[in-house]
C-alpha atoms as a PDB file:
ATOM      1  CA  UNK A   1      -0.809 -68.845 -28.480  1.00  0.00           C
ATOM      2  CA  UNK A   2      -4.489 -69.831 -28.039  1.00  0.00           C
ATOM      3  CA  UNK A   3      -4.196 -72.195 -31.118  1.00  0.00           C
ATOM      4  CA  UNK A   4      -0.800 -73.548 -29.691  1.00  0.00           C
ATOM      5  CA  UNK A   5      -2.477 -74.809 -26.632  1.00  0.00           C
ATOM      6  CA  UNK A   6      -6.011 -76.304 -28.476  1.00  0.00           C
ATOM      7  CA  UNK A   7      -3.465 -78.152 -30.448  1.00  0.00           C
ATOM      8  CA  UNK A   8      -1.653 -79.467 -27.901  1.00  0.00           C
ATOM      9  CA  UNK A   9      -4.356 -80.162 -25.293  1.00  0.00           C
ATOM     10  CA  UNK A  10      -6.021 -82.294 -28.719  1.00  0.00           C
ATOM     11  CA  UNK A  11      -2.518 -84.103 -28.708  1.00  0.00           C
ATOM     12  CA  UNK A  12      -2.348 -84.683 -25.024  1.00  0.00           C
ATOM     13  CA  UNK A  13      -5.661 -86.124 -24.826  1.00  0.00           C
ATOM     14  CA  UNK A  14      -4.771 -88.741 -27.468  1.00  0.00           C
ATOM     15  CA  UNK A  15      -1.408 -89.753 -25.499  1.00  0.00           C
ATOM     16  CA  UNK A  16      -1.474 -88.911 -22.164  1.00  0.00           C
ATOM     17  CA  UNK A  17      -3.211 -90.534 -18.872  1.00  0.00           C
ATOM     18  CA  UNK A  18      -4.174 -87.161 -17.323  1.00  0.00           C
ATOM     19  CA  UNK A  19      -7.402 -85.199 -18.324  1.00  0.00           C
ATOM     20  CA  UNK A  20      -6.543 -81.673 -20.316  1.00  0.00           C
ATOM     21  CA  UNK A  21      -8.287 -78.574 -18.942  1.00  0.00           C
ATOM     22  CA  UNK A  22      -7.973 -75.402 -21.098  1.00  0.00           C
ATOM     23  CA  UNK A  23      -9.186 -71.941 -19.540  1.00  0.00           C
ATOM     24  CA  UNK A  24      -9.497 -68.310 -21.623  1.00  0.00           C
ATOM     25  CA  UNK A  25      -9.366 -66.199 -18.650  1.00  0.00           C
ATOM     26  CA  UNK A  26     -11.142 -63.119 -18.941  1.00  0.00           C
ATOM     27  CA  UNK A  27     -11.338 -61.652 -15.465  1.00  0.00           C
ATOM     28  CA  UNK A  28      -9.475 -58.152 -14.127  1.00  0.00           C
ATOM     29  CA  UNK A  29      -7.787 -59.144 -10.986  1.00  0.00           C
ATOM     30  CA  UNK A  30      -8.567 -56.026  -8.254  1.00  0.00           C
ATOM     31  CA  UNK A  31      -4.511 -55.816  -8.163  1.00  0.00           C
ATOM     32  CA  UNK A  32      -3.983 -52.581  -6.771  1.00  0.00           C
ATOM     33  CA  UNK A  33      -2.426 -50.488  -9.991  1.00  0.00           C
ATOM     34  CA  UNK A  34      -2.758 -53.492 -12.573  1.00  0.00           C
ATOM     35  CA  UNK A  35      -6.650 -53.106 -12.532  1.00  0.00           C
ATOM     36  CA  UNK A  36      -5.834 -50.810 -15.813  1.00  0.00           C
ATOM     37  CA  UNK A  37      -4.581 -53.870 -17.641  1.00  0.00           C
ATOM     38  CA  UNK A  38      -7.478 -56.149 -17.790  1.00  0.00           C
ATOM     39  CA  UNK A  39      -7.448 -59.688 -17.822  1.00  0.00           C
ATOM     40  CA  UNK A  40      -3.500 -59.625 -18.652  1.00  0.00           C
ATOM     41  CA  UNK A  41      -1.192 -62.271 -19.433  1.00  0.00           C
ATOM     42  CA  UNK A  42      -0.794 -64.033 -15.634  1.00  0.00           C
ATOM     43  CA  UNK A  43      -3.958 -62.651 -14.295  1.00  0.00           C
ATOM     44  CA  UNK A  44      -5.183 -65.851 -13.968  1.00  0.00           C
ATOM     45  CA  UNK A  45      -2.504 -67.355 -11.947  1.00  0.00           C
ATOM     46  CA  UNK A  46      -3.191 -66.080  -8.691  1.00  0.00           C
ATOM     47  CA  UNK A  47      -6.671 -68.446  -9.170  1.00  0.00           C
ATOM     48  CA  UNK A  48      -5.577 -71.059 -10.746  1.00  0.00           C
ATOM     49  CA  UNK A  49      -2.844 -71.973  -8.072  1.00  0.00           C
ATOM     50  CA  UNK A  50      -4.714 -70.957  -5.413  1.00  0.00           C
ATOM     51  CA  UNK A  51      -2.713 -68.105  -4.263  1.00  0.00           C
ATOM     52  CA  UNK A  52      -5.526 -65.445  -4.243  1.00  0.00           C
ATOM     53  CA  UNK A  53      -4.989 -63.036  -1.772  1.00  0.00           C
ATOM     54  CA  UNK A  54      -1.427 -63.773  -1.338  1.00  0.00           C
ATOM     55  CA  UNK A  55      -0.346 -60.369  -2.834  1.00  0.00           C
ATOM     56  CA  UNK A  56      -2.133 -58.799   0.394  1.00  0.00           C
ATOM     57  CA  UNK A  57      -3.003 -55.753  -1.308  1.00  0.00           C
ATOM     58  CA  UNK A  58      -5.907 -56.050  -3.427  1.00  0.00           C
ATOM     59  CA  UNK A  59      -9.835 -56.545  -2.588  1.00  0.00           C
ATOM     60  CA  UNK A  60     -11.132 -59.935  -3.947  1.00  0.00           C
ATOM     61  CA  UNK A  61     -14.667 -60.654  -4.289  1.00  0.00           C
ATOM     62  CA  UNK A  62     -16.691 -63.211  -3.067  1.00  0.00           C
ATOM     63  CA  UNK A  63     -17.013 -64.589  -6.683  1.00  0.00           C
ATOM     64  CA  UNK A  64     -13.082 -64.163  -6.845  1.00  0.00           C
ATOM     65  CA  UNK A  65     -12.597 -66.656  -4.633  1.00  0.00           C
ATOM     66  CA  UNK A  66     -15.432 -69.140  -6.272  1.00  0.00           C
ATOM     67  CA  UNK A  67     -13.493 -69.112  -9.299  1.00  0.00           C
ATOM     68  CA  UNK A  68     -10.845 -69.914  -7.515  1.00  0.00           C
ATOM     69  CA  UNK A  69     -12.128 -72.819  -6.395  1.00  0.00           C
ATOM     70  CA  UNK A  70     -13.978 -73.956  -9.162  1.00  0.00           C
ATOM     71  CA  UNK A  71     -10.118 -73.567 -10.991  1.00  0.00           C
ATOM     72  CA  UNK A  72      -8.099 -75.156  -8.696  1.00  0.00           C
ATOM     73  CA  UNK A  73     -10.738 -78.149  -7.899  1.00  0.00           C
ATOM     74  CA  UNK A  74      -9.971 -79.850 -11.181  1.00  0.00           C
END
């Protein structure tokens, strides 16, 4: 998968008018139950889309929410 995107974010940049901004995510959400799983696939959503704290039961961090915004800004 990772070698999927790096290809096509190489491709994009060649064609497209938009900048390409690849992420390995390798935070563990504080979703109550999931916290088991790691950074699994979709952990990095909830950031990235600037929905943190939208699932209303888990405790984010202050630094949670800085990624957040550091994700979401570009």
């Amino acid at each position: 998968m990772t070698r999927a995107m790096h290809r096509w974010a190489r491709l994009q940049t060649r064609s497209g008018k938009s900048a390409v901004y690849l992420w390995f995510f390798t935070g563990t959400p504080p979703e109550k139950g999931l916290e088991k799983f790691g950074a699994y696939h979709g952990a990095e959503v909830m950031y990235a889309y600037h929905n943190l704290g939208k699932d209303g039961d888990a405790d984010y961090w202050t630094a949670d929410f800085r990624l957040r915004d550091h994700m979401t800004a570009y």
